[in-house]
PDB file of N, CA and C in Angstrom:
ATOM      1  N   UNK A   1      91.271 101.057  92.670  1.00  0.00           N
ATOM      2  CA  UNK A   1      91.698 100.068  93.647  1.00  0.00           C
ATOM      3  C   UNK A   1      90.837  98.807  93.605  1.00  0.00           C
ATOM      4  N   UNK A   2      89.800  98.949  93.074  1.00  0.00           N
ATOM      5  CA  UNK A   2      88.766  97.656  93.012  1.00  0.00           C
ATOM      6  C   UNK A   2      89.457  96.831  92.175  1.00  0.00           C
ATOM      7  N   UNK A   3      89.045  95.066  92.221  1.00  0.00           N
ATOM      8  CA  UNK A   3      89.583  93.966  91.692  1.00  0.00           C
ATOM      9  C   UNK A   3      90.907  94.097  91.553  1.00  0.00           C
ATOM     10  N   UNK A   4      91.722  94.749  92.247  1.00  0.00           N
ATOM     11  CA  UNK A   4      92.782  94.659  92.284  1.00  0.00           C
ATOM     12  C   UNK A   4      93.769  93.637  92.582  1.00  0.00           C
ATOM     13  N   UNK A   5      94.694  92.999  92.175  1.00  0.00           N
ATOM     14  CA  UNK A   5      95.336  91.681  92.506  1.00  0.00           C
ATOM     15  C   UNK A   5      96.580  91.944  92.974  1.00  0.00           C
ATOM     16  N   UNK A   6      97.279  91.603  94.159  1.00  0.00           N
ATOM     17  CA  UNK A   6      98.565  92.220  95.100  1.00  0.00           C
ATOM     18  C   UNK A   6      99.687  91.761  93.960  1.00  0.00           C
ATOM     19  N   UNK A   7     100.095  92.424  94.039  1.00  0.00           N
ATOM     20  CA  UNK A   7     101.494  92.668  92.784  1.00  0.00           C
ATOM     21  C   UNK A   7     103.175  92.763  93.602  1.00  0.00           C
ATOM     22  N   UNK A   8     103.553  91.835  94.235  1.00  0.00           N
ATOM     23  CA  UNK A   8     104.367  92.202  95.261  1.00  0.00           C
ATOM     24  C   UNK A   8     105.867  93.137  94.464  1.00  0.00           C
ATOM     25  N   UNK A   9     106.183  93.717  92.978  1.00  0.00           N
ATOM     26  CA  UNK A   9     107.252  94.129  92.479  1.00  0.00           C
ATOM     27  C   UNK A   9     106.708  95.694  92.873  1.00  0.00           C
ATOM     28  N   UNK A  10     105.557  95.894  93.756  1.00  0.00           N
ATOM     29  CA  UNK A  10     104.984  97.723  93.559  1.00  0.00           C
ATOM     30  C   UNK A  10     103.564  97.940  95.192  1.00  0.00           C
ATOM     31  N   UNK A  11     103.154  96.307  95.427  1.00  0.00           N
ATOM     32  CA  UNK A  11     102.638  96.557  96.551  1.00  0.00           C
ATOM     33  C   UNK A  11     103.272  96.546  98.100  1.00  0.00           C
ATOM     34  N   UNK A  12     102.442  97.022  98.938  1.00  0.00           N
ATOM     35  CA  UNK A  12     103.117  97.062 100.603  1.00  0.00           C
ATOM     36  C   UNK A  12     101.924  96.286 101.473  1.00  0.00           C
ATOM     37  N   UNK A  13     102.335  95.520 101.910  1.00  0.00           N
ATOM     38  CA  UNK A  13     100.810  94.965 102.392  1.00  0.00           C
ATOM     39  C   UNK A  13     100.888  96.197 104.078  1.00  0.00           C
ATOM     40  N   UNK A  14      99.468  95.903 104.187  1.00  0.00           N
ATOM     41  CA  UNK A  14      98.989  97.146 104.923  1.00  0.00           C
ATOM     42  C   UNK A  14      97.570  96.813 105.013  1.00  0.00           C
ATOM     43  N   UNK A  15      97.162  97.242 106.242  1.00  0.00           N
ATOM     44  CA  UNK A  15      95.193  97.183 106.511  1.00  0.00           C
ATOM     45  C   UNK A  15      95.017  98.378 105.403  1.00  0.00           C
ATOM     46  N   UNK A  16      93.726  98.629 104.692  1.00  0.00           N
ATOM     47  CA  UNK A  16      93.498  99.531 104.180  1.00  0.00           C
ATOM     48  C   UNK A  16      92.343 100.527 103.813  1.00  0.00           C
ATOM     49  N   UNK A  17      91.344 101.146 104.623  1.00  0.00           N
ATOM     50  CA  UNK A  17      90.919 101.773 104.285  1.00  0.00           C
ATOM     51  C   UNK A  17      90.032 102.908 103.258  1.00  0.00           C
ATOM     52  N   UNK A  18      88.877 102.758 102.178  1.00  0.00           N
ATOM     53  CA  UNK A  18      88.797 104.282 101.530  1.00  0.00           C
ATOM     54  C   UNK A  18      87.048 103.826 101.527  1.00  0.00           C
ATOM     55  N   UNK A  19      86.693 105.226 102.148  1.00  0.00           N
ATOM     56  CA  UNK A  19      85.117 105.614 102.678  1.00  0.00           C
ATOM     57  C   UNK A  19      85.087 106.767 101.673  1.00  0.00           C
ATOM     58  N   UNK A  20      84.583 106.760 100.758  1.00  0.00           N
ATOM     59  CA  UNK A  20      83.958 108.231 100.291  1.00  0.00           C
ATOM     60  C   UNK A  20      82.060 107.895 100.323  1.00  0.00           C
ATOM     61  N   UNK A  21      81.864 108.957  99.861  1.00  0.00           N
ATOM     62  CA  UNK A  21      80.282 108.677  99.634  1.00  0.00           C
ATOM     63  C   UNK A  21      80.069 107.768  98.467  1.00  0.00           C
ATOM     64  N   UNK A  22      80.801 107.464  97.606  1.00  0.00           N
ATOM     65  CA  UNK A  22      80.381 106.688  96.342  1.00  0.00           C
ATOM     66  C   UNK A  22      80.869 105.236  96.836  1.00  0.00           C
ATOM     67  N   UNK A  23      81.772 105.128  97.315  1.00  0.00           N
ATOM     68  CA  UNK A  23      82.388 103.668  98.103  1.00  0.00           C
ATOM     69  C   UNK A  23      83.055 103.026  99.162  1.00  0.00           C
ATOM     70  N   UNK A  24      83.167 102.155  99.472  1.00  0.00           N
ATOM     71  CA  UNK A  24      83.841 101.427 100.464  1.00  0.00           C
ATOM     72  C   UNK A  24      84.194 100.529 100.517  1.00  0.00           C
ATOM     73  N   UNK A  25      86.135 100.685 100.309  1.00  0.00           N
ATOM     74  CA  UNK A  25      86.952  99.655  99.395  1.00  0.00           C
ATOM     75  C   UNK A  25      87.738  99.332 101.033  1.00  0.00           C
ATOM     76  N   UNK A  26      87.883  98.158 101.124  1.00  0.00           N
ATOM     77  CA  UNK A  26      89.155  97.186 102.568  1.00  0.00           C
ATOM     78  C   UNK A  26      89.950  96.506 101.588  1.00  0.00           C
ATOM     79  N   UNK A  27      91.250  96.625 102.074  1.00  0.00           N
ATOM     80  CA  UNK A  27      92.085  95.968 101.023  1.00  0.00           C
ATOM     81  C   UNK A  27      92.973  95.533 102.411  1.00  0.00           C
ATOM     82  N   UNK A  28      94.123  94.891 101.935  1.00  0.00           N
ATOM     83  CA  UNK A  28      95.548  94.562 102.602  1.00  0.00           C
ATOM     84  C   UNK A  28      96.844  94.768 102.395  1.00  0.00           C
ATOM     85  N   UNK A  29      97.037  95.445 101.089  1.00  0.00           N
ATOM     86  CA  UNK A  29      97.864  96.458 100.640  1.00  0.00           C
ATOM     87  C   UNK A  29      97.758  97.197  99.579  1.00  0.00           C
ATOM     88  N   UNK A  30      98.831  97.932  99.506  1.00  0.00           N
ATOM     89  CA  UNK A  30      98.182  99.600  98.143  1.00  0.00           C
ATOM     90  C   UNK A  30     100.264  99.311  98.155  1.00  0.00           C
ATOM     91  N   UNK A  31      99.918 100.265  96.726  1.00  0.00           N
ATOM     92  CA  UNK A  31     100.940 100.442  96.350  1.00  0.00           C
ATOM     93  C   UNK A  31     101.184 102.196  96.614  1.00  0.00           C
ATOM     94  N   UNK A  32     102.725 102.748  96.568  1.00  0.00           N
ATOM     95  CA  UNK A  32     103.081 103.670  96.725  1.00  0.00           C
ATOM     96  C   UNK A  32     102.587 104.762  95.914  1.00  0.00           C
ATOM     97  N   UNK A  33     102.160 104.018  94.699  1.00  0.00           N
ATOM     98  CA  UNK A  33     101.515 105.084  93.834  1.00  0.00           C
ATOM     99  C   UNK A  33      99.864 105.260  94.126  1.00  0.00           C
ATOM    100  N   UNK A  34      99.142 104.702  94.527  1.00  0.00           N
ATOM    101  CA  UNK A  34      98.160 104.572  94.896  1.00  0.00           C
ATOM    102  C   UNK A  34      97.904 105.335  96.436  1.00  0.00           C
ATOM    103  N   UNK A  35      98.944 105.249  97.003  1.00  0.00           N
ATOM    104  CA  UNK A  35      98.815 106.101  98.477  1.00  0.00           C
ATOM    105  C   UNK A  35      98.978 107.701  97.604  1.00  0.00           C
ATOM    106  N   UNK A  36      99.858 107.979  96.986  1.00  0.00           N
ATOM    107  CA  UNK A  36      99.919 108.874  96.821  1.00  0.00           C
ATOM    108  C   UNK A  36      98.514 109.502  96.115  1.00  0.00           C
ATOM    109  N   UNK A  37      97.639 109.422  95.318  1.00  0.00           N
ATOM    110  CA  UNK A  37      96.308 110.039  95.117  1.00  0.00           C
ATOM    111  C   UNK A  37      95.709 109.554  95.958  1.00  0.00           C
ATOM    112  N   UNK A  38      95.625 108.968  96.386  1.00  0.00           N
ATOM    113  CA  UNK A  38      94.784 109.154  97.688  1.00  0.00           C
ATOM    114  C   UNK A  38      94.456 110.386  98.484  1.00  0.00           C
ATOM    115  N   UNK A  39      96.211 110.505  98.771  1.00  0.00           N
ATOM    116  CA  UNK A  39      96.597 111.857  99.712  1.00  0.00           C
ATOM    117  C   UNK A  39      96.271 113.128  98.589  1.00  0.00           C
ATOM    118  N   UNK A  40      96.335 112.948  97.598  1.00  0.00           N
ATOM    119  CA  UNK A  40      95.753 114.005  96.775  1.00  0.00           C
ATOM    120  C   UNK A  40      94.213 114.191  96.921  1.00  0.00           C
ATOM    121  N   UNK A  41      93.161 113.586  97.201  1.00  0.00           N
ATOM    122  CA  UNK A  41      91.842 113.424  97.114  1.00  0.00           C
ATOM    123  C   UNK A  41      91.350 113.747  98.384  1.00  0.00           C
ATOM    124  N   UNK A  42      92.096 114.035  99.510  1.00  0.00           N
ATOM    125  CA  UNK A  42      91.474 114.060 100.461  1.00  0.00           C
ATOM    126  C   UNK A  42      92.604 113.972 101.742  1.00  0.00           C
ATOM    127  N   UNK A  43      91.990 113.957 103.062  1.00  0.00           N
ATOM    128  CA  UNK A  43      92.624 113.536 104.099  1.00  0.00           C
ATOM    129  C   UNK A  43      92.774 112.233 104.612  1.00  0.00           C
ATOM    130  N   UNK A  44      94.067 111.921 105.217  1.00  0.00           N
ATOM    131  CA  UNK A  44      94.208 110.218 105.669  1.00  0.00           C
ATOM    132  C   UNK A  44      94.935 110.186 106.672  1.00  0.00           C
ATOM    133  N   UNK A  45      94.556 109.115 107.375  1.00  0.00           N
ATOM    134  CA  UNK A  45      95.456 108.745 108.535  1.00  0.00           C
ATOM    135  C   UNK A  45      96.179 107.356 108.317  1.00  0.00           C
ATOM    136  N   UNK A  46      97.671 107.624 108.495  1.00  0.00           N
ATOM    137  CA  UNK A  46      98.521 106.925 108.487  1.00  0.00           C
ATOM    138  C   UNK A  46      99.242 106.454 109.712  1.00  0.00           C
ATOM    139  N   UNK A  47      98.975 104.984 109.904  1.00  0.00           N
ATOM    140  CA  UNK A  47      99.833 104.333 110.688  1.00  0.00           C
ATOM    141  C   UNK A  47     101.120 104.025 110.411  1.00  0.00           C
ATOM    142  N   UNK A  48     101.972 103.886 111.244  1.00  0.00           N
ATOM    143  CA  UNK A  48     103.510 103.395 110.480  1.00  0.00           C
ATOM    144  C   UNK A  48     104.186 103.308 111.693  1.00  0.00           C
ATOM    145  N   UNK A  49     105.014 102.412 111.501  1.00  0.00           N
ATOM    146  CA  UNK A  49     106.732 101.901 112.430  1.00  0.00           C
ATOM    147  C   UNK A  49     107.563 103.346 111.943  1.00  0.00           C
ATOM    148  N   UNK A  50     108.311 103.935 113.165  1.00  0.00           N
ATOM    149  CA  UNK A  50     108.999 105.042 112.633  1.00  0.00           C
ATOM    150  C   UNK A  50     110.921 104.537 112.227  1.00  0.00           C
ATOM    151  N   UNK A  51     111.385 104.641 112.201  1.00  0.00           N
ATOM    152  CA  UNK A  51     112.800 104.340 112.124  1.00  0.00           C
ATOM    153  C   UNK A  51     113.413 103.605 113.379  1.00  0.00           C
ATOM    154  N   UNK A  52     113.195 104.177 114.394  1.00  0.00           N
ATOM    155  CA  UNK A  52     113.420 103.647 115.572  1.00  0.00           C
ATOM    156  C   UNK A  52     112.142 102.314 116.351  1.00  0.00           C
ATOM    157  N   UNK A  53     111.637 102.123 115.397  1.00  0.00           N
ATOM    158  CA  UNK A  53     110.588 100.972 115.624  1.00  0.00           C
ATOM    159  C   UNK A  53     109.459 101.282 116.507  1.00  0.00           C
ATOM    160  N   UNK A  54     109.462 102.549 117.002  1.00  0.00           N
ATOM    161  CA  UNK A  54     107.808 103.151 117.753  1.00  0.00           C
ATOM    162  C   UNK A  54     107.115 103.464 116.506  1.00  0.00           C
ATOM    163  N   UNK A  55     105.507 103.058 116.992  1.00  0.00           N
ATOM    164  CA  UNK A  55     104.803 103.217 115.821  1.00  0.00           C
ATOM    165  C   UNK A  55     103.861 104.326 116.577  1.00  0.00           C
ATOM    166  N   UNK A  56     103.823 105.546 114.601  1.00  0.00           N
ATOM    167  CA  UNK A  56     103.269 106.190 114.726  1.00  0.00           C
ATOM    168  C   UNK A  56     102.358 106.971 114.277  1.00  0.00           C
ATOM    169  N   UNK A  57     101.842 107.959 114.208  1.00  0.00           N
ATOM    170  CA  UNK A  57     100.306 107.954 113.864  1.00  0.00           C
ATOM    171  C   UNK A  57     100.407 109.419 113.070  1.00  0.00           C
ATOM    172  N   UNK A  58      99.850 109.716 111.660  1.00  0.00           N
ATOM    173  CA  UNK A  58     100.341 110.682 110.835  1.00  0.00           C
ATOM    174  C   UNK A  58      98.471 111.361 110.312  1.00  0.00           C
ATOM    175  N   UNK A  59      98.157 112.121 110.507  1.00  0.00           N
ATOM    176  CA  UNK A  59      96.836 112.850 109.778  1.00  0.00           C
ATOM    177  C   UNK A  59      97.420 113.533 108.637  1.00  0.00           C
ATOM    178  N   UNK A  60      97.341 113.378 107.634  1.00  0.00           N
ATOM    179  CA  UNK A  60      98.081 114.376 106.531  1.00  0.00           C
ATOM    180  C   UNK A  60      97.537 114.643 105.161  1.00  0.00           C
ATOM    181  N   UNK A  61      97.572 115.048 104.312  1.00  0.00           N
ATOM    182  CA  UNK A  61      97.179 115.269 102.944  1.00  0.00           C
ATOM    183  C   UNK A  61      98.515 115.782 102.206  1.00  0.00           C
ATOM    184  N   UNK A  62      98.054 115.449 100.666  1.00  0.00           N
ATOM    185  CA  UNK A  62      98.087 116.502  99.323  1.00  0.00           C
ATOM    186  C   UNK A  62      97.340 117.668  98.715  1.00  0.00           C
ATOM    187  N   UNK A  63      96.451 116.931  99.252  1.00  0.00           N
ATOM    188  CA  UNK A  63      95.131 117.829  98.541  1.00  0.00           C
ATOM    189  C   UNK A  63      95.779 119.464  98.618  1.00  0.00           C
ATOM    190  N   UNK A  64      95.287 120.247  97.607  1.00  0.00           N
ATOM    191  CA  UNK A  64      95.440 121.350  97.024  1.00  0.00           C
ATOM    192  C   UNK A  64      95.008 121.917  98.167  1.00  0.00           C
ATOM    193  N   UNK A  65      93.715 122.137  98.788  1.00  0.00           N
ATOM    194  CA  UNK A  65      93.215 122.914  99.785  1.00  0.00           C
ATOM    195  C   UNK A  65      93.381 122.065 101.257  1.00  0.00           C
ATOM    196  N   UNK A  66      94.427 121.642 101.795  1.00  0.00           N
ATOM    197  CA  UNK A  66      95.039 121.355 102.677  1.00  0.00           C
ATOM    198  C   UNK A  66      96.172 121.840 102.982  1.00  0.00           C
ATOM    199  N   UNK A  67      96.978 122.362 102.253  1.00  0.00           N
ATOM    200  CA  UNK A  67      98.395 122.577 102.025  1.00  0.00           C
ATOM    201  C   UNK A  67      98.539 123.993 102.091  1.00  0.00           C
ATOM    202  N   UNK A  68      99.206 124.956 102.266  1.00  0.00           N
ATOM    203  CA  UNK A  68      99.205 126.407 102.449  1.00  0.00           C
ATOM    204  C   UNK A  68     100.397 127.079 101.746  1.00  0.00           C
ATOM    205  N   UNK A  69      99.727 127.866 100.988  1.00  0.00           N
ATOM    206  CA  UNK A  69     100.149 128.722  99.776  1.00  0.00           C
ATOM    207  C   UNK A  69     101.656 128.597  99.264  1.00  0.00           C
ATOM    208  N   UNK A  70     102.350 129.116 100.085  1.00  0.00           N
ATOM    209  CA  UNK A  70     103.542 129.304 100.052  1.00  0.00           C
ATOM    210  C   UNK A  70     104.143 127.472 100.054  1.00  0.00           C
ATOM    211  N   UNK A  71     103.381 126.230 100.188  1.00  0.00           N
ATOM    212  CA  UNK A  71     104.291 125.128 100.118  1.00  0.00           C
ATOM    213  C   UNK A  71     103.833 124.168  99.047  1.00  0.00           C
ATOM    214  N   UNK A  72     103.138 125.205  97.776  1.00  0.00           N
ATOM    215  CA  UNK A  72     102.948 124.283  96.622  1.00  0.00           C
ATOM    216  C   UNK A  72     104.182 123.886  95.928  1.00  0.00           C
ATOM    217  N   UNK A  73     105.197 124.369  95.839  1.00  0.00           N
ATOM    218  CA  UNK A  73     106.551 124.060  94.918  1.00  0.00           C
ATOM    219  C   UNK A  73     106.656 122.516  95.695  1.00  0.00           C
ATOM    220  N   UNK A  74     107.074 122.200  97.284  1.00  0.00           N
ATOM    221  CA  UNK A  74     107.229 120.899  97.723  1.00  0.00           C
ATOM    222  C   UNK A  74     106.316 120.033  97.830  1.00  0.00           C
ATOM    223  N   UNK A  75     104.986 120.491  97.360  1.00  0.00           N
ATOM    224  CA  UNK A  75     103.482 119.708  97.283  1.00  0.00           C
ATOM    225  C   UNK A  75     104.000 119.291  96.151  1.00  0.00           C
ATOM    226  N   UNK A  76     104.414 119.486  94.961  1.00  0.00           N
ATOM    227  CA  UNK A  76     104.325 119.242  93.235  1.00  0.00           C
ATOM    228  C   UNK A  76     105.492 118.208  94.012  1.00  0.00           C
ATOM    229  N   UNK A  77     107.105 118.542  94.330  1.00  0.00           N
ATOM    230  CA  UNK A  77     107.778 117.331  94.319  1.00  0.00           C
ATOM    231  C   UNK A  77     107.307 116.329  95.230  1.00  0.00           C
ATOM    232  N   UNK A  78     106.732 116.358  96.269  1.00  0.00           N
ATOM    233  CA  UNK A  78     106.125 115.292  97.019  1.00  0.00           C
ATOM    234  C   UNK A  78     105.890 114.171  95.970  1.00  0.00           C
ATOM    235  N   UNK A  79     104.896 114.480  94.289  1.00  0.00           N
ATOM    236  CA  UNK A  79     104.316 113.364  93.929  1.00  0.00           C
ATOM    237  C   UNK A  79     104.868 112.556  93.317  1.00  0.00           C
ATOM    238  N   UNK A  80     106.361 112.340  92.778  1.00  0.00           N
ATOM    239  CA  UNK A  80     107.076 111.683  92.765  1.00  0.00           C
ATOM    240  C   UNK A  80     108.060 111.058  93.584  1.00  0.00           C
ATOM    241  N   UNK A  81     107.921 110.946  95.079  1.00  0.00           N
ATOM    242  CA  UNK A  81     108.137 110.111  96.327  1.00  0.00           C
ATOM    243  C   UNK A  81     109.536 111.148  96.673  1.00  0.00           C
ATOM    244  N   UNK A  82     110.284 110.670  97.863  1.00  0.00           N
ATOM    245  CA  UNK A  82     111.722 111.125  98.278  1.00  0.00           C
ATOM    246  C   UNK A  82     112.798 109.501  97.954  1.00  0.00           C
ATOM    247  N   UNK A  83     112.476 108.890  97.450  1.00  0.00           N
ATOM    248  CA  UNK A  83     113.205 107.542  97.310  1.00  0.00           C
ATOM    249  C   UNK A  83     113.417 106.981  98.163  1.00  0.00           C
ATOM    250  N   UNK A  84     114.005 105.635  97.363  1.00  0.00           N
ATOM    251  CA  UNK A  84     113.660 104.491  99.107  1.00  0.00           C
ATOM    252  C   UNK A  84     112.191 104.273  99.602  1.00  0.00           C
ATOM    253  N   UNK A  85     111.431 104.453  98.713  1.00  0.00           N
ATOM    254  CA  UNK A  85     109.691 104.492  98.854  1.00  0.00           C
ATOM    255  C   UNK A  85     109.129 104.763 100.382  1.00  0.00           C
ATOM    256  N   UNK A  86     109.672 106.042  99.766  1.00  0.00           N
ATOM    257  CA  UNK A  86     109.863 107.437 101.309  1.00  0.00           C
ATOM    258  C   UNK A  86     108.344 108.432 100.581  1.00  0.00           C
ATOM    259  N   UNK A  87     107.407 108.708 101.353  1.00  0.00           N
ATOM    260  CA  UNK A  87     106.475 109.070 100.995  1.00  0.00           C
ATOM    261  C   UNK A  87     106.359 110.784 101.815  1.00  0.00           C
ATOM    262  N   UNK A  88     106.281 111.705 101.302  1.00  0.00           N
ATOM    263  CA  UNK A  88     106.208 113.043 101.753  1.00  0.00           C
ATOM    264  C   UNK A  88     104.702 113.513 101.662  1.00  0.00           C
ATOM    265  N   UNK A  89     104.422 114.060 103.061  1.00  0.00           N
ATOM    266  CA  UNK A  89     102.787 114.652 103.274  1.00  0.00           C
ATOM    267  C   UNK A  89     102.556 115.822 104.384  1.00  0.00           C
ATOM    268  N   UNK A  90     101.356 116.319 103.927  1.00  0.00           N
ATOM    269  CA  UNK A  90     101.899 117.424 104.663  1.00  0.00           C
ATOM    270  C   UNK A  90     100.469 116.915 106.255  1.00  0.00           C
ATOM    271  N   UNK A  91     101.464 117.328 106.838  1.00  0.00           N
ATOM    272  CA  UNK A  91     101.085 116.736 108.555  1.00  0.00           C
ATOM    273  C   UNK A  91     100.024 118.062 108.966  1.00  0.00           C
ATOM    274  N   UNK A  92      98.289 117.496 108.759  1.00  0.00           N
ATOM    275  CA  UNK A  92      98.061 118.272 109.482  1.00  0.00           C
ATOM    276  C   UNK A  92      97.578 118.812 111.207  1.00  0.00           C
ATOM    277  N   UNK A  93      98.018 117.655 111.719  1.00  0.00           N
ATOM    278  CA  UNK A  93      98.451 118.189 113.049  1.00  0.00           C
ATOM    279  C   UNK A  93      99.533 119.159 113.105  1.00  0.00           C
ATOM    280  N   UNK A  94     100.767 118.603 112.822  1.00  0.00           N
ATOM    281  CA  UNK A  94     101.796 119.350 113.096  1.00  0.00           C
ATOM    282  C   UNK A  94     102.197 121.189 112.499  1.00  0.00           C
ATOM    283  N   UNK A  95     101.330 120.999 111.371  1.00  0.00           N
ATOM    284  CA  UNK A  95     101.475 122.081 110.120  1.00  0.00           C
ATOM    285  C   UNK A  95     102.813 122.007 109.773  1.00  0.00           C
ATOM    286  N   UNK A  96     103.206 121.027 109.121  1.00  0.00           N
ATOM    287  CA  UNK A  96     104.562 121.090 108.388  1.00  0.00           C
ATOM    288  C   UNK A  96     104.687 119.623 107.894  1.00  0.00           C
ATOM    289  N   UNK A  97     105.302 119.426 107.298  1.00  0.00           N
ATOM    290  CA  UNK A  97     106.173 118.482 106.439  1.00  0.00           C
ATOM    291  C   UNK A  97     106.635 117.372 106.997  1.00  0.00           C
ATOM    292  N   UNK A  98     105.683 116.049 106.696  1.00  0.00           N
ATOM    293  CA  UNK A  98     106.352 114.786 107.567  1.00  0.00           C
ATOM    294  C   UNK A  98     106.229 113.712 106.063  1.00  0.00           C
ATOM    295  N   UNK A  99     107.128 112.331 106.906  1.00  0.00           N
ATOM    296  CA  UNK A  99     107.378 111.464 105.599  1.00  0.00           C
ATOM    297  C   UNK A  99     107.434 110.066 106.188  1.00  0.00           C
ATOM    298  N   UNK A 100     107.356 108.941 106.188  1.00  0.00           N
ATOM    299  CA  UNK A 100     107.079 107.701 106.179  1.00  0.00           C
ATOM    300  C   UNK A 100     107.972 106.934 105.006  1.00  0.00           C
ATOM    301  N   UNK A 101     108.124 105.681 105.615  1.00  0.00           N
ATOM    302  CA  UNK A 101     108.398 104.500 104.394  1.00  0.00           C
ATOM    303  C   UNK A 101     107.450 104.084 104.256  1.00  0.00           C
ATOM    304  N   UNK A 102     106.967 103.256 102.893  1.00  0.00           N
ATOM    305  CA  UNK A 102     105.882 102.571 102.723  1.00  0.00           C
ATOM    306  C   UNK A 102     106.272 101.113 103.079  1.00  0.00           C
ATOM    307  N   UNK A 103     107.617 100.346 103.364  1.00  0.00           N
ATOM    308  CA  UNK A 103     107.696  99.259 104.021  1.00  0.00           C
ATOM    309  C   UNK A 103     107.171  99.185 105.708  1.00  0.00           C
ATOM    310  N   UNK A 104     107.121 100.690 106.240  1.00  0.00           N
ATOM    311  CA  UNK A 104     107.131 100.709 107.115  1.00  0.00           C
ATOM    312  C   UNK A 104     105.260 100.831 107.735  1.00  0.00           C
ATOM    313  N   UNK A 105     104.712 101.143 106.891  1.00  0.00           N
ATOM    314  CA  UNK A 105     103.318 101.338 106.599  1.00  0.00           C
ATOM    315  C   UNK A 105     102.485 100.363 107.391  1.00  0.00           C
ATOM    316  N   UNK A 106     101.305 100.738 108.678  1.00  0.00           N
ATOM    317  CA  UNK A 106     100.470  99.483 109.381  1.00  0.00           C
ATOM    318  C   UNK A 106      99.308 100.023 108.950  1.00  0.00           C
ATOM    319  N   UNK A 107      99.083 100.865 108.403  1.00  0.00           N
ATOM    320  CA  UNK A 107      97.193 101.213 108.470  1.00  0.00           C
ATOM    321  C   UNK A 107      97.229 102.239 107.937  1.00  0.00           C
ATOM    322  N   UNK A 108      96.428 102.769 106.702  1.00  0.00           N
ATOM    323  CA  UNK A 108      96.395 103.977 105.583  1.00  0.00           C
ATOM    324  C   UNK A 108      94.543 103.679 105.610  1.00  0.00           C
ATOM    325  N   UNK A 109      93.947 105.007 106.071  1.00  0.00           N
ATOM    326  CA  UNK A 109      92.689 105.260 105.874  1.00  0.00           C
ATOM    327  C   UNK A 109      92.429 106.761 105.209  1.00  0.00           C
ATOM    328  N   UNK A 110      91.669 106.852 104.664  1.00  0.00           N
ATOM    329  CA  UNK A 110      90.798 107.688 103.684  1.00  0.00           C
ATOM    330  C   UNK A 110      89.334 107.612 104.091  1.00  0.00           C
ATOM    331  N   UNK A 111      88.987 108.531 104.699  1.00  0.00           N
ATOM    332  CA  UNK A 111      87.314 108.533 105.430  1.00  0.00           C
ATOM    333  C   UNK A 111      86.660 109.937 104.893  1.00  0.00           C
ATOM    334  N   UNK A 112      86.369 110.436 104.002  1.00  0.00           N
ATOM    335  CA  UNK A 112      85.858 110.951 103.319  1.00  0.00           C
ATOM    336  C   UNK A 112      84.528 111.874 104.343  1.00  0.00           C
ATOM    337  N   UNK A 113      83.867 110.152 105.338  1.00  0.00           N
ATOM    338  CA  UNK A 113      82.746 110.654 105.205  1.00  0.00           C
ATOM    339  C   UNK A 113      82.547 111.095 107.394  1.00  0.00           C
ATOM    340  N   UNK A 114      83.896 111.434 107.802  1.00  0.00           N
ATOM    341  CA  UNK A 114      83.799 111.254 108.991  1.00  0.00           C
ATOM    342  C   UNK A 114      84.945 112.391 109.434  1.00  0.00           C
ATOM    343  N   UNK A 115      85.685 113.819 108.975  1.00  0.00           N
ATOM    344  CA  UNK A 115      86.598 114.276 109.001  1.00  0.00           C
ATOM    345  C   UNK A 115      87.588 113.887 109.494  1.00  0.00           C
ATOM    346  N   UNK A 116      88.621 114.954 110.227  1.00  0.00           N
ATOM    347  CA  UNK A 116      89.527 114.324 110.784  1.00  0.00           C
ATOM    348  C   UNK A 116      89.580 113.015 111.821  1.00  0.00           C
ATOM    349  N   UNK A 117      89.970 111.829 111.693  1.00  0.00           N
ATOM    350  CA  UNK A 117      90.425 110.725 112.779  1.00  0.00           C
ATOM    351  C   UNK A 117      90.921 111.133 113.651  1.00  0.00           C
TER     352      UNK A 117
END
């Protein structure tokens, strides 16, 4: 994500977030492919406008050891999106399966160094 230059044919502008112990990157948008390892690397909190225009607030991952046994088959299709740059994650508040647009996207954090938000 460093020196990165906004590419508007693949970016979403968005506040942006990523704290690990090795760095601490602020950006103003990520692209869909880029959210997606993210959510592989760890836990994130996602802001977003829902369909009906309330905005709302998502804790979720990819990560391998977030996800529970039986829902690796829809973890693997998650990483190629649901289309319509429809993003699938697994909600861990809810314990199940939630999804977002990335047009719809206000705030994507990755805090590495502070657990759950």
């Amino acid at each position: 994500l460093e020196n990165k230059v906004f590419d508007p044919r693949t970016d979403y502008q968005a506040e942006v977030e990523i704290i690990t112990d090795e760095i601490f990157y602020k950006s103003y948008f990520i692209s869909q492919e880029e959210t997606v390892l993210e959510l592989l690397n760890g836990v994130c909190t996602i802001e977003y406008f829902q369909i009906d225009g309330n905005a709302d607030r998502l804790v979720c991952s990819l990560s391998v050891t977030n996800i529970p046994q039986g829902q690796q088959d829809t973890r693997f299709a998650a990483f190629s999106g649901l289309g319509q740059n429809r993003v699938l994650v697994w909600n861990l508040i809810k314990k199940k399966w939630s999804s977002f647009y990335m047009k719809n996207l206000i705030r994507f954090v990755r805090d590495d160094t502070s657990g759950i938000q």
